[in-house]
C-alpha atoms as a PDB file:
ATOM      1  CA  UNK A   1      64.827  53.394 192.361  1.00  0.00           C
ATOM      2  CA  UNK A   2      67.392  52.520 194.627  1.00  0.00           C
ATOM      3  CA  UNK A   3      67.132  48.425 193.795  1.00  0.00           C
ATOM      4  CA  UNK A   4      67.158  49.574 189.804  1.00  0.00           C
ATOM      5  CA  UNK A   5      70.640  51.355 190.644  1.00  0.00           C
ATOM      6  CA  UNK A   6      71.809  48.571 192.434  1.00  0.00           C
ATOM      7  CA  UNK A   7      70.963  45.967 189.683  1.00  0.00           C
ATOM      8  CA  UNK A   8      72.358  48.398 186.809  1.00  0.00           C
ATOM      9  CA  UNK A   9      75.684  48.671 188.443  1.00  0.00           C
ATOM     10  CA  UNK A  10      76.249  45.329 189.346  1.00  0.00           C
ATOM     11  CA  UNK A  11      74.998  44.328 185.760  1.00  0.00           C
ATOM     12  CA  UNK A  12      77.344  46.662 183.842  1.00  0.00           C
ATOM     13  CA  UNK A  13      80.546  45.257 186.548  1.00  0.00           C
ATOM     14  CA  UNK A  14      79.342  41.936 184.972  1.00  0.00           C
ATOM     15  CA  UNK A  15      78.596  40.361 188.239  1.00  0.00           C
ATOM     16  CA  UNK A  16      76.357  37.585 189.691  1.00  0.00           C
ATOM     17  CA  UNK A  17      74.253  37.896 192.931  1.00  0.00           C
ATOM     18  CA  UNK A  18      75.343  34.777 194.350  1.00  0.00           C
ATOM     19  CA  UNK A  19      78.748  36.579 194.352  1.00  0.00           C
ATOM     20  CA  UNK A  20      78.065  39.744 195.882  1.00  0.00           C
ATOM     21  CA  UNK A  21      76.828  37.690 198.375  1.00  0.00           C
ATOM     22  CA  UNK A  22      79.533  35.843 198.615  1.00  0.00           C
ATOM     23  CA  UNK A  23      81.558  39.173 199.394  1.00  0.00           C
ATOM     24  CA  UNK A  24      79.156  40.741 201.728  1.00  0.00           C
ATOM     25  CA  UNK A  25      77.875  37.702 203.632  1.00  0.00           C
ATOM     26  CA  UNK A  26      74.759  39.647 202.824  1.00  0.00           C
ATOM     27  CA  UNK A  27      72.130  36.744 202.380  1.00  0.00           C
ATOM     28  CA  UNK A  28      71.251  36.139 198.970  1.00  0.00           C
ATOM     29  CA  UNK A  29      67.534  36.783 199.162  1.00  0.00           C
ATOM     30  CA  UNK A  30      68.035  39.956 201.060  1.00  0.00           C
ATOM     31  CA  UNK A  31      70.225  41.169 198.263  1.00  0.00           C
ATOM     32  CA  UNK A  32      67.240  39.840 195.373  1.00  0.00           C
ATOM     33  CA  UNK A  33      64.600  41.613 197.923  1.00  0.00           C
ATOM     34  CA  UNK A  34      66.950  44.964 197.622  1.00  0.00           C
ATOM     35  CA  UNK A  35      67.372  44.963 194.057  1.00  0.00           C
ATOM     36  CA  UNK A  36      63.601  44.386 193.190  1.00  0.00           C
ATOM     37  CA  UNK A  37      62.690  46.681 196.002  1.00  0.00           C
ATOM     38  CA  UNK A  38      60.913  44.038 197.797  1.00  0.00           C
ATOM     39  CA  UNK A  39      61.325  46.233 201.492  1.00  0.00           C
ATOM     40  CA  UNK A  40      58.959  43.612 203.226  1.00  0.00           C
ATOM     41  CA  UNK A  41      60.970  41.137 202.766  1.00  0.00           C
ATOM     42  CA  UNK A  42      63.533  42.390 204.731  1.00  0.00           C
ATOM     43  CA  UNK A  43      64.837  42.809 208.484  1.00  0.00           C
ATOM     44  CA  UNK A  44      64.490  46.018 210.275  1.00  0.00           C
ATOM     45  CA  UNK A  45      65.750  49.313 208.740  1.00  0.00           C
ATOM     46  CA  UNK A  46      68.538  49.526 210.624  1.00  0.00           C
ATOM     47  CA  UNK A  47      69.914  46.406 208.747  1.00  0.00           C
ATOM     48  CA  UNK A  48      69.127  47.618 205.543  1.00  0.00           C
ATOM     49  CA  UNK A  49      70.620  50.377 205.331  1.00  0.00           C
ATOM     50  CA  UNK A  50      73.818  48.358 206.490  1.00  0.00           C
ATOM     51  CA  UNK A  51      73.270  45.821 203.290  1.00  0.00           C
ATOM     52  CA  UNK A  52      72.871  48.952 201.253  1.00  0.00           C
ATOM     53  CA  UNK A  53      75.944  50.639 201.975  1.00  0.00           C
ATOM     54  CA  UNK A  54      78.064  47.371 202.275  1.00  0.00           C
ATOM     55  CA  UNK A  55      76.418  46.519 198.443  1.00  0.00           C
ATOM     56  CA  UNK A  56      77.293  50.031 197.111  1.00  0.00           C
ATOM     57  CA  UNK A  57      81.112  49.803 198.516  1.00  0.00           C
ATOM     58  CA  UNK A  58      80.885  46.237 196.437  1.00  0.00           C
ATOM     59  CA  UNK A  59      80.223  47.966 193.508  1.00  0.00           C
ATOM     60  CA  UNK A  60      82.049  51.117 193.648  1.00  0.00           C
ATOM     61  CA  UNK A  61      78.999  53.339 194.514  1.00  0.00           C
ATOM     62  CA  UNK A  62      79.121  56.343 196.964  1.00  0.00           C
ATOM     63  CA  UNK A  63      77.202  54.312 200.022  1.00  0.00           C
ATOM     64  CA  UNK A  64      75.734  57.513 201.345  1.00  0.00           C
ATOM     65  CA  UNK A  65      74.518  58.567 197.749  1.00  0.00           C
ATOM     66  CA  UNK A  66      72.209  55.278 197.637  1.00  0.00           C
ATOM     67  CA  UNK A  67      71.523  55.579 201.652  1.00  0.00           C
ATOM     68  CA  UNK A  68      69.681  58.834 200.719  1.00  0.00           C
ATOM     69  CA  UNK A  69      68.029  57.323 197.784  1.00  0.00           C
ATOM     70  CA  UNK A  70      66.351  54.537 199.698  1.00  0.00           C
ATOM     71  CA  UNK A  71      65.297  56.900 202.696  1.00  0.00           C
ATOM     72  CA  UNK A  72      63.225  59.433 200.195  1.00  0.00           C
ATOM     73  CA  UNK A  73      62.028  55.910 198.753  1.00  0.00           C
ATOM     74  CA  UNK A  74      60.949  54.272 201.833  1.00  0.00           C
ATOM     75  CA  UNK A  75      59.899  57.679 203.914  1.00  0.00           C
ATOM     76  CA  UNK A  76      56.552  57.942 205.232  1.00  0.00           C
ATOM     77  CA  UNK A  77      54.778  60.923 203.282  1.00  0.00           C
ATOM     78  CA  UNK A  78      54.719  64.143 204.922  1.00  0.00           C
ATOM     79  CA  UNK A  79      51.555  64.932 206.578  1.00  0.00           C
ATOM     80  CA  UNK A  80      49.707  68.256 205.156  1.00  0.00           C
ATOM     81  CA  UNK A  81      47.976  69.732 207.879  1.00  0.00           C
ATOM     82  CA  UNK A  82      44.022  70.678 206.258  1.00  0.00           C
ATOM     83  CA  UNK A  83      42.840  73.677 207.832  1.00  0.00           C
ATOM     84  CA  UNK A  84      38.921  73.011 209.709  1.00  0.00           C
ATOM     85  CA  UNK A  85      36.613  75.261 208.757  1.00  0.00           C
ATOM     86  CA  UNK A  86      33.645  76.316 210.829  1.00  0.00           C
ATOM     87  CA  UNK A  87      30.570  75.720 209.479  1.00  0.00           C
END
């Protein structure tokens, strides 16, 4: 989700990795781990969502459209709470 938006924008701007991070000074293999959603590859979340809003300004995203993308994606599912029934 959010790595395939990445990708496609960066794609259709016609640019290289290697050059985004050149921009950023986001490491290369972070920006690879982003874009093939590879989220144990990376630092802590905090960071992330820095690298993601840094590589959306890059490309000429709304950063806080993409933030919200990757939170739903990486969000822990909600619990449902099963009621006990007596036996």
């Amino acid at each position: 989700m959010v790595g395939e938006v990445l990708k496609k924008r960066r794609e259709e701007l016609g640019l290289d990795l290697k050059e985004i991070s050149e921009r950023t000074k986001i490491r290369y293999c972070y920006l690879k781990a982003l874009e093939d959603e590879a989220f144990e590859k990376l630092p802590a979340q905090v960071f992330v969502r820095g690298y993601i809003r840094e590589y959306a300004r890059v490309l000429g995203i709304d950063p806080e459209t993409v933030i919200d993308v990757y939170n739903k994606q990486v969000a822990p599912p909600e619990k449902t709470d099963v009621p006990q029934t007596e036996v």
